[in-house]
C-alpha atoms as a PDB file:
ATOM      1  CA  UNK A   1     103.380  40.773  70.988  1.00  0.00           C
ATOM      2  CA  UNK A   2     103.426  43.625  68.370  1.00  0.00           C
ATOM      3  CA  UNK A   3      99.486  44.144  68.618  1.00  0.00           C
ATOM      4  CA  UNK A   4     100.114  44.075  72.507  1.00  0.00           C
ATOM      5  CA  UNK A   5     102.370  47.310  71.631  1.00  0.00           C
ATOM      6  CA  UNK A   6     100.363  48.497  69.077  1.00  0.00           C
ATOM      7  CA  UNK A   7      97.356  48.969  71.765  1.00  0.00           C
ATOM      8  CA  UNK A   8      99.946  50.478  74.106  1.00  0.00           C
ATOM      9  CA  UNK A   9     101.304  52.927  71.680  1.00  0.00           C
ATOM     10  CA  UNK A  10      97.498  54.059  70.625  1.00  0.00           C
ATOM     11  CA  UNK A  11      96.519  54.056  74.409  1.00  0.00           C
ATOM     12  CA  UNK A  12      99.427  56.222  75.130  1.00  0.00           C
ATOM     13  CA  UNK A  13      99.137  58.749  71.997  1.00  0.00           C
ATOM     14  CA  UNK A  14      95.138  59.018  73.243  1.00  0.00           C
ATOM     15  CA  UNK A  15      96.220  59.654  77.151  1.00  0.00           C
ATOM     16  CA  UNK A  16      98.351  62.323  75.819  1.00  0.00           C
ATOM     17  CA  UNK A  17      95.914  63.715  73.648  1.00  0.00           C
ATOM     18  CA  UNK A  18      93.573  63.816  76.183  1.00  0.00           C
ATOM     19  CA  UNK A  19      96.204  65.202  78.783  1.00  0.00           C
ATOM     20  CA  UNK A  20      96.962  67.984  76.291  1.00  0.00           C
ATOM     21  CA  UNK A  21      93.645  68.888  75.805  1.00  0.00           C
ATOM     22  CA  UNK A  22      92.996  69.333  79.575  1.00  0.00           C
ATOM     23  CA  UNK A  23      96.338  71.550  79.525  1.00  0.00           C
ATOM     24  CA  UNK A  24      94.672  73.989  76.953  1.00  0.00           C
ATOM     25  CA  UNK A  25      91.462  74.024  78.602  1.00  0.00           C
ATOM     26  CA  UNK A  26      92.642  75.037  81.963  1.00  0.00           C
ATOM     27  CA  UNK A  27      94.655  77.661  80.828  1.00  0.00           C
ATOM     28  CA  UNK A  28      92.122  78.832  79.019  1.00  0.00           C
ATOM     29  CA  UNK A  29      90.144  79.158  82.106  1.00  0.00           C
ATOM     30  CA  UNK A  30      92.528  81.242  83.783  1.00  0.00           C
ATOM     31  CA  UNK A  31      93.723  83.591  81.167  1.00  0.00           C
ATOM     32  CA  UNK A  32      92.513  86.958  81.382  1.00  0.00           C
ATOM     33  CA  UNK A  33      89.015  86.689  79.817  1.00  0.00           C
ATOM     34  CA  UNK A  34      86.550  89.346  78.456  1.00  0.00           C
ATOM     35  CA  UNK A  35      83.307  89.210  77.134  1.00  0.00           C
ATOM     36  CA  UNK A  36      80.933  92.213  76.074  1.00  0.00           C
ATOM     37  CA  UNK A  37      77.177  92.293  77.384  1.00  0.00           C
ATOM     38  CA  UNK A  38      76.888  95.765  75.817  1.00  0.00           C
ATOM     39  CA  UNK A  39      74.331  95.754  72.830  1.00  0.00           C
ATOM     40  CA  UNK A  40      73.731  99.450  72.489  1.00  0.00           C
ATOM     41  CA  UNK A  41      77.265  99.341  70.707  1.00  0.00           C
ATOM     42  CA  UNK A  42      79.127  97.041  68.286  1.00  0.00           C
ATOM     43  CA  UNK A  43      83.021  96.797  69.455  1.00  0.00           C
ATOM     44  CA  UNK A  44      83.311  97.240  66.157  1.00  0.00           C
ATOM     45  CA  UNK A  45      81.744  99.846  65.415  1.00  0.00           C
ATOM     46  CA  UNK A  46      83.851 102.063  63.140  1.00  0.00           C
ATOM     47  CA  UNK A  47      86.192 104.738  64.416  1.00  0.00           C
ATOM     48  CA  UNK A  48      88.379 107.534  63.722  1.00  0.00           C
ATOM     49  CA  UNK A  49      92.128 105.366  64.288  1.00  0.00           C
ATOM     50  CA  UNK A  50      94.049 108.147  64.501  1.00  0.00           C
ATOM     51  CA  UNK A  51      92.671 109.334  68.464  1.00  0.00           C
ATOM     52  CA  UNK A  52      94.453 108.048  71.238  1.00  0.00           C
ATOM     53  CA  UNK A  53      92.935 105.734  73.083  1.00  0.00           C
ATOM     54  CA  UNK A  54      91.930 105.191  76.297  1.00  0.00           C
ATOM     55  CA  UNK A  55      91.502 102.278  78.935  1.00  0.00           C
ATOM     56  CA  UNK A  56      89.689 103.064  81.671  1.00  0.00           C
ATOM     57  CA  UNK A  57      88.359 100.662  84.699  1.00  0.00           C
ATOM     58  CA  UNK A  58      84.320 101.414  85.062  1.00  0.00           C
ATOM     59  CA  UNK A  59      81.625 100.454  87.395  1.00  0.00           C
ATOM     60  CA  UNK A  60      79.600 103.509  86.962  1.00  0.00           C
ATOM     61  CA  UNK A  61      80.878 105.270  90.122  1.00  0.00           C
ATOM     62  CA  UNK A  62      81.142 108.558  90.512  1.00  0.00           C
ATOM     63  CA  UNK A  63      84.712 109.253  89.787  1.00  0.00           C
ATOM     64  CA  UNK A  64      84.981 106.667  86.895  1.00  0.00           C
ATOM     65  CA  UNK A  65      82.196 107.964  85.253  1.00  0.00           C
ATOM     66  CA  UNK A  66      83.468 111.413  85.677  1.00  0.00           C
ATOM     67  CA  UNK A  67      87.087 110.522  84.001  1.00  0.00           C
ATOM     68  CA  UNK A  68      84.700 108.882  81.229  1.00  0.00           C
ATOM     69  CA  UNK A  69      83.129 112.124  80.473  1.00  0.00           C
ATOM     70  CA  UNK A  70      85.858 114.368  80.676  1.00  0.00           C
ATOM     71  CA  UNK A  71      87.942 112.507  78.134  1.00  0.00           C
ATOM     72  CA  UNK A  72      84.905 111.892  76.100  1.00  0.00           C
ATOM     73  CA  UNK A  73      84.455 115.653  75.532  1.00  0.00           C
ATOM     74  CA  UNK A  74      88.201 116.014  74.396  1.00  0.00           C
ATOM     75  CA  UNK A  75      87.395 113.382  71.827  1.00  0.00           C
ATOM     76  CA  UNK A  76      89.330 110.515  73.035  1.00  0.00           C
ATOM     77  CA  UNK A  77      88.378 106.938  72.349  1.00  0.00           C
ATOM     78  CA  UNK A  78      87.527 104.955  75.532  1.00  0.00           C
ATOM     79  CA  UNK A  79      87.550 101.528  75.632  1.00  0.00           C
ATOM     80  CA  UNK A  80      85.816 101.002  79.074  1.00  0.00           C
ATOM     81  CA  UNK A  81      86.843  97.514  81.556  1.00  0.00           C
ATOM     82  CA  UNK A  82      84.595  96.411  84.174  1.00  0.00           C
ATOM     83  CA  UNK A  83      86.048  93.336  86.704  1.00  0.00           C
ATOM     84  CA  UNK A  84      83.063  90.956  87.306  1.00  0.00           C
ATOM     85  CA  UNK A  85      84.295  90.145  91.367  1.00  0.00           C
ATOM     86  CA  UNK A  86      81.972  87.866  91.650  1.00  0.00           C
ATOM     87  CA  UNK A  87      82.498  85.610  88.880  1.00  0.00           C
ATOM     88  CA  UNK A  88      86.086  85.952  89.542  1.00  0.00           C
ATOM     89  CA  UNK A  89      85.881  85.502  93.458  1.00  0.00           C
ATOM     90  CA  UNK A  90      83.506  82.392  92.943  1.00  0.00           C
ATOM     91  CA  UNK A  91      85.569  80.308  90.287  1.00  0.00           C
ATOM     92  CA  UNK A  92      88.618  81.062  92.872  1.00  0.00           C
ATOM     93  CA  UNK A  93      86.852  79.998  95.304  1.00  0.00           C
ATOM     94  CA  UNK A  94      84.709  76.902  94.320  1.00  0.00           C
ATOM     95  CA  UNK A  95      86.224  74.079  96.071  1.00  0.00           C
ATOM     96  CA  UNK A  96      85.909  76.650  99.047  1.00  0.00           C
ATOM     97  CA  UNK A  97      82.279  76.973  98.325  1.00  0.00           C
ATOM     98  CA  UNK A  98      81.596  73.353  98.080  1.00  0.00           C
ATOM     99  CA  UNK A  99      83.297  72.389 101.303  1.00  0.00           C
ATOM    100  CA  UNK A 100      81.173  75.336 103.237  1.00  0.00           C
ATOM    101  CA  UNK A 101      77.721  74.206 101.341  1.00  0.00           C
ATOM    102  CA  UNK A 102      78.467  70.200 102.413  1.00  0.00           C
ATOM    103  CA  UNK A 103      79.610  70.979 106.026  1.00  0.00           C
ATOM    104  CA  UNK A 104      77.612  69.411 108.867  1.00  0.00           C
ATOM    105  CA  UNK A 105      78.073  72.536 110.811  1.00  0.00           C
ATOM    106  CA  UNK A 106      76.294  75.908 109.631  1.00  0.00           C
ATOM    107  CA  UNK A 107      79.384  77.640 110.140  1.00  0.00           C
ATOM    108  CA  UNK A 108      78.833  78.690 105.765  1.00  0.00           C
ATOM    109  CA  UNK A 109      76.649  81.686 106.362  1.00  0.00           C
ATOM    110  CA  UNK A 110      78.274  84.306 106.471  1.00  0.00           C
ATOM    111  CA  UNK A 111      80.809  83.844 103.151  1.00  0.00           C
ATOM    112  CA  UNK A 112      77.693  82.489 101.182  1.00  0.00           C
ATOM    113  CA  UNK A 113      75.719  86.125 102.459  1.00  0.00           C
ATOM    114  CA  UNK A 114      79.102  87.991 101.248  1.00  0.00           C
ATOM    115  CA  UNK A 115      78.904  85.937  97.620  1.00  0.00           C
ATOM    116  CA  UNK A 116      75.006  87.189  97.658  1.00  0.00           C
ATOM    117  CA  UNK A 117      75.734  90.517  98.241  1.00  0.00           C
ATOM    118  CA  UNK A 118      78.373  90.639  95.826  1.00  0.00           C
ATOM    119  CA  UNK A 119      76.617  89.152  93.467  1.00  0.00           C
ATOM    120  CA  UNK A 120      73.521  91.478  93.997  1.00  0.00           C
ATOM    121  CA  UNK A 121      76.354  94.955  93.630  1.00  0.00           C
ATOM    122  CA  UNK A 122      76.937  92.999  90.404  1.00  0.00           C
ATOM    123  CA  UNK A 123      73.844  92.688  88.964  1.00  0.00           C
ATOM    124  CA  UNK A 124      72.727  96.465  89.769  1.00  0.00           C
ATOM    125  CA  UNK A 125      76.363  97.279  88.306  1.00  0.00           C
ATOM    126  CA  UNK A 126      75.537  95.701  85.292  1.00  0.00           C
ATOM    127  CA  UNK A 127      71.681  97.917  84.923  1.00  0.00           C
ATOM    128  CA  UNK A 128      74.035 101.389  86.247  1.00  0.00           C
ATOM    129  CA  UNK A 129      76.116 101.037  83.309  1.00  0.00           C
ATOM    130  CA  UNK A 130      73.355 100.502  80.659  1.00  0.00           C
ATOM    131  CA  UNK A 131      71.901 103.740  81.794  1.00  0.00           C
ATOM    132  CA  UNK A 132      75.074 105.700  81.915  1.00  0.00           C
ATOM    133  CA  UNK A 133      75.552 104.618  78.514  1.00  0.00           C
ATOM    134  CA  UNK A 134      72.481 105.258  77.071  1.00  0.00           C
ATOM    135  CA  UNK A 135      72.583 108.750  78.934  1.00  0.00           C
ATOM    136  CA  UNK A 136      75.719 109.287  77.901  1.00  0.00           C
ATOM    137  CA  UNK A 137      75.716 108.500  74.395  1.00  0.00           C
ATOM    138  CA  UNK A 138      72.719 110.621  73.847  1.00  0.00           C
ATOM    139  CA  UNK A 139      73.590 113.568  75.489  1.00  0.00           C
ATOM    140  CA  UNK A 140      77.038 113.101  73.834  1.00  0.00           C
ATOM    141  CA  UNK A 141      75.899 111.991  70.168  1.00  0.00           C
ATOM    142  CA  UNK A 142      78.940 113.190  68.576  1.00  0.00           C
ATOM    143  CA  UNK A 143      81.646 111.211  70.095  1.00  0.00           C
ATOM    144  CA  UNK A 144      79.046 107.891  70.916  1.00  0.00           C
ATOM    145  CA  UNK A 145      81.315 106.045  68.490  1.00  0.00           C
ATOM    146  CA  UNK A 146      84.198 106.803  70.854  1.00  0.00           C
ATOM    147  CA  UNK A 147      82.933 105.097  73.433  1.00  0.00           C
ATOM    148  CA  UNK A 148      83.394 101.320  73.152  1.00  0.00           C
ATOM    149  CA  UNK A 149      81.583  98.905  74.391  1.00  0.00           C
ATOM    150  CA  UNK A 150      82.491  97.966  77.446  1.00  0.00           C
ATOM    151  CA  UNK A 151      84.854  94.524  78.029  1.00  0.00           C
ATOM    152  CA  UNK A 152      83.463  92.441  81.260  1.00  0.00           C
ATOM    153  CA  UNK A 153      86.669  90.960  82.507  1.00  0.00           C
ATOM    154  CA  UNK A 154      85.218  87.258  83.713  1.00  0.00           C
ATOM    155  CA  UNK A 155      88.376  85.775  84.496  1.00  0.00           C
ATOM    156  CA  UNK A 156      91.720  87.182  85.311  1.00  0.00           C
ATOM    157  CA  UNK A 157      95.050  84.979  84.361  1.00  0.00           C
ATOM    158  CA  UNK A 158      96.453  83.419  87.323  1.00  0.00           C
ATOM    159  CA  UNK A 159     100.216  84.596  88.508  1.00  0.00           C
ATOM    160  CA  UNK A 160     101.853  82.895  91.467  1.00  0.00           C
ATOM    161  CA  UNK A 161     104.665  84.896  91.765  1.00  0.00           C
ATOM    162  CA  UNK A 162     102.389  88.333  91.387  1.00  0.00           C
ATOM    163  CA  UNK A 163     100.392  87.352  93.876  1.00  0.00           C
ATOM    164  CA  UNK A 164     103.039  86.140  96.585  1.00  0.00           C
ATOM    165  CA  UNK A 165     104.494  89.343  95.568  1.00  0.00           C
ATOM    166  CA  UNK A 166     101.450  91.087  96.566  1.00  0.00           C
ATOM    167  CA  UNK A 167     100.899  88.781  99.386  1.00  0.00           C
ATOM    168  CA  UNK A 168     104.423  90.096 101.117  1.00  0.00           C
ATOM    169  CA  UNK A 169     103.284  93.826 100.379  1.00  0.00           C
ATOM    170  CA  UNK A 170     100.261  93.468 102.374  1.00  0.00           C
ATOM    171  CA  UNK A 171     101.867  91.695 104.754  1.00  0.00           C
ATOM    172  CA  UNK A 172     103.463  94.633 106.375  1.00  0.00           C
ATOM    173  CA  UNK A 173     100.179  97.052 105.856  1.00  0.00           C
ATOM    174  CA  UNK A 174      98.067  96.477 109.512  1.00  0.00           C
ATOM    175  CA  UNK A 175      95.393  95.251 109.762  1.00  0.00           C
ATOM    176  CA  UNK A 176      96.711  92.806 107.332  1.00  0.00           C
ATOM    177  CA  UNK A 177      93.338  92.177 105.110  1.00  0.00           C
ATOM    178  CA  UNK A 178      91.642  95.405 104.760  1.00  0.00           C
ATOM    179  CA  UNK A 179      88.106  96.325 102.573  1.00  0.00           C
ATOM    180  CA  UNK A 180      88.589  96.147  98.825  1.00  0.00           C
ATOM    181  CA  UNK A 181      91.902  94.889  98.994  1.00  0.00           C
ATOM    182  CA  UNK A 182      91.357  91.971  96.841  1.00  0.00           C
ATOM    183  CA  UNK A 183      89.720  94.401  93.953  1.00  0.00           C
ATOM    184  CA  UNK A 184      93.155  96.563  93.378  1.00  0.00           C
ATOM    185  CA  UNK A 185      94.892  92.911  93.486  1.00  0.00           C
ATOM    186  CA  UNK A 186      92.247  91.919  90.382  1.00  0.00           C
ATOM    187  CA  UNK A 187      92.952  95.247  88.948  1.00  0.00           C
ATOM    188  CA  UNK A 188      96.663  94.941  89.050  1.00  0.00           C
ATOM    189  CA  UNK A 189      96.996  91.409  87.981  1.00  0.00           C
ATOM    190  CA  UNK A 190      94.824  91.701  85.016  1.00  0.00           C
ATOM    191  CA  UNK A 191      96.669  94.895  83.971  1.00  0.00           C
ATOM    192  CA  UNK A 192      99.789  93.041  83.429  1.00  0.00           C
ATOM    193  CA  UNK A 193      98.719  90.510  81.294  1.00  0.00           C
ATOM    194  CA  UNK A 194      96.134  92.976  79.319  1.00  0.00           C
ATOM    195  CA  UNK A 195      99.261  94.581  77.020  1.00  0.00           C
ATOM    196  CA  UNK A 196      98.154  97.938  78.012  1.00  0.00           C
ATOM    197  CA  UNK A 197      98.007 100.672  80.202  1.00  0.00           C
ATOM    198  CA  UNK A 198      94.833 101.390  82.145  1.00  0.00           C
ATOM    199  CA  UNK A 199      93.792 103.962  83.975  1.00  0.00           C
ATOM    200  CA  UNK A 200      91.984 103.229  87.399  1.00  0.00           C
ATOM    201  CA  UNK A 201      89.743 105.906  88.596  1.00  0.00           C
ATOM    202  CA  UNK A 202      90.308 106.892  92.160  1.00  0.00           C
ATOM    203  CA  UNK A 203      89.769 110.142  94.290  1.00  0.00           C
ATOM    204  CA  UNK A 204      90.401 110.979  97.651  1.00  0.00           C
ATOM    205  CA  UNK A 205      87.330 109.448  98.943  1.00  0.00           C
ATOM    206  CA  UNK A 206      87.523 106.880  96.704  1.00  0.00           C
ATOM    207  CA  UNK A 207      86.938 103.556  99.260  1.00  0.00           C
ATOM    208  CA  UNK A 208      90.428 101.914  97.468  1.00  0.00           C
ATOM    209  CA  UNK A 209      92.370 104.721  98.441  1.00  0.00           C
ATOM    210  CA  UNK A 210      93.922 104.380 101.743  1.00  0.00           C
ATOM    211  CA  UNK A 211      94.971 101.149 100.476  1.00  0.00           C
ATOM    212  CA  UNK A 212      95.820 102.153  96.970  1.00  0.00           C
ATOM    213  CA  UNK A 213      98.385 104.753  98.561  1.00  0.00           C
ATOM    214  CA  UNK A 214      99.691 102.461 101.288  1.00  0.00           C
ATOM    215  CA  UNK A 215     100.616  99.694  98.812  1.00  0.00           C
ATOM    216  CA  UNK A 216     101.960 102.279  95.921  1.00  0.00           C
ATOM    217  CA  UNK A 217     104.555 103.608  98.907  1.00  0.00           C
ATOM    218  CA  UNK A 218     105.811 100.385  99.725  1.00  0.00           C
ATOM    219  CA  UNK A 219     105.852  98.966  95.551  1.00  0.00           C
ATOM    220  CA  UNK A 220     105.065 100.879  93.157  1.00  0.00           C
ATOM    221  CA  UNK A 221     106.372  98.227  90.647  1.00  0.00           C
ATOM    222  CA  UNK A 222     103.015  96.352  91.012  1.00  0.00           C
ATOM    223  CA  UNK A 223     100.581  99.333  89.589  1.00  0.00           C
ATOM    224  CA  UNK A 224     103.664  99.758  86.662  1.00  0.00           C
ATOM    225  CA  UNK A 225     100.371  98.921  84.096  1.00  0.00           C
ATOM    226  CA  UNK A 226      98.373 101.876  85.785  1.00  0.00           C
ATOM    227  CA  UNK A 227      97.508 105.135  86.153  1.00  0.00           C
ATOM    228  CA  UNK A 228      96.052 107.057  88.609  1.00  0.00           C
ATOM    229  CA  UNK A 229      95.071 110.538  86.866  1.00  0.00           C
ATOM    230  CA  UNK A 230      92.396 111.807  89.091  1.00  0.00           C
ATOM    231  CA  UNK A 231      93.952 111.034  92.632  1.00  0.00           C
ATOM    232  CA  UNK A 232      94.379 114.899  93.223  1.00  0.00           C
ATOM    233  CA  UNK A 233      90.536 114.890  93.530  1.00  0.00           C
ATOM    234  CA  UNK A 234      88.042 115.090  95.598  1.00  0.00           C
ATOM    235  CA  UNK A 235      84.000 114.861  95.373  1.00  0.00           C
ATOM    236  CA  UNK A 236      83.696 118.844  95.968  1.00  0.00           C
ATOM    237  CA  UNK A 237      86.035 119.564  93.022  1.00  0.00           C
ATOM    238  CA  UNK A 238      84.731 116.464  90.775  1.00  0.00           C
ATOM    239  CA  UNK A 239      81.488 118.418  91.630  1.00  0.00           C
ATOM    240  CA  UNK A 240      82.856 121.901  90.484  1.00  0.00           C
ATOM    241  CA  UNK A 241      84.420 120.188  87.321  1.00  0.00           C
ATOM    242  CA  UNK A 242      81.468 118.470  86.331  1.00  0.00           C
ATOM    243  CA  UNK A 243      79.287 121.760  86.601  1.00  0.00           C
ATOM    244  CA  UNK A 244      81.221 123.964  84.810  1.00  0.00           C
ATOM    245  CA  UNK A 245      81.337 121.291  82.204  1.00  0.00           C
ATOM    246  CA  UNK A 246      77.325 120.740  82.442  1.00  0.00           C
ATOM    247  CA  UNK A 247      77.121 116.983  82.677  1.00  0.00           C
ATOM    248  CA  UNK A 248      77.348 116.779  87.129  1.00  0.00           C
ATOM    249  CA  UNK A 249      73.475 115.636  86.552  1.00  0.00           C
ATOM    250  CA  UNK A 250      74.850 112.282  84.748  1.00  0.00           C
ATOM    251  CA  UNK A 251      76.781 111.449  88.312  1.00  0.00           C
END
């Protein structure tokens, strides 16, 4: 009888073990997590501690490379952040994916050509910011060590109540799912649980925008990790800025 409860007692502590362990793991996978594909620069690379600091969204746009430069020249550290959507959008989504790639019907076409696409921006994202980089750090030799290589946000920690939260907001916008919608959701999630504020480039013909300024009227409290320093821009003054300043041929 006592080695009967022995065996139950060891099954039990090795169930919970392995219980635990699957705890920690998913977690884990949906924690905000970053990883750096830069290898032009060492995120460690040593730096002057005493300059502010930056945090600054990237995807080698116009306007975000243009905020880049600006505070670059005034000899700010920037520690750029670029969202991977599609790595993001396809671990969300993967029981989605798998349903659509085993249905009888071909009804899957469409969301699988969206995940391509994506996927493809993604890729050429990745090669845009290489060059910047490289462009930039050269023309720019002086503060290179200021700019930091660049954190590839891979997964962003999951947040029920955020996202209901956000889910209500939009819910009284119409239409009710609009273009890049799901991008300022990413970048206002992850800016919560990232411990600091970051700023998120966007202009006046910036394609996030409309909705960017639609949402902010109706709850501001969700952007309360952001800032939005350039939205009193447009391309003709970005243009104007960037001339006078000698570096519009990098955009």
């Amino acid at each position: 009888m006592l080695a009967t409860y022995k065996y139950y007692y060891i099954g039990f502590i090795i169930l919970s073990s392995f219980l635990l362990q699957r705890y920690i793991n998913n977690v884990n996978k949906t924690s905000n997590q970053i990883q750096y594909l830069d290898h032009i620069i060492n995120p460690h690379t040593e730096i002057n501690q005493k300059l502010k600091k930056y945090y600054i969204f990237w995807n080698g746009n116009q306007q975000s490379t243009y905020l880049i430069i600006t505070l670059l020249l005034q000899d700010y550290i920037i520690q750029p952040i670029y969202i991977q959507e599609y790595t993001i959008i396809k671990g969300l989504d993967i029981d989605k994916i798998q349903d659509l790639l085993h249905s009888p019907k071909n009804n899957n076409q469409e969301y699988l050509h969206y995940l391509k696409n994506l996927k493809i921006k993604q890729e050429l994202d990745y090669k845009k910011l290489q060059e910047l980089r490289i462009t930039i750090t050269k023309r720019y030799a002086e503060f290179s060590k200021n700019l930091l290589s660049t954190q590839y946000v891979s997964s962003i920690q999951k947040d029920l109540q955020f996202t209901q939260t956000f889910s209500n907001i939009l819910n009284k916008l119409q239409p009710t799912h609009q273009p890049h919608i799901e991008f300022l959701e990413q970048c206002s999630r992850f800016s919560k649980h990232y411990k600091q504020t970051i700023l998120l480039p966007c202009t006046k013909n910036s394609k996030i925008y409309n909705n960017l300024n639609s949402l902010y009227h109706l709850d501001n409290s969700m952007f309360s990790n952001l800032i939005f320093p350039i939205m009193n821009l447009d391309k003709e003054k970005i243009k104007i800025n960037a001339l006078k300043n000698k570096f519009f041929d990098i955009l």
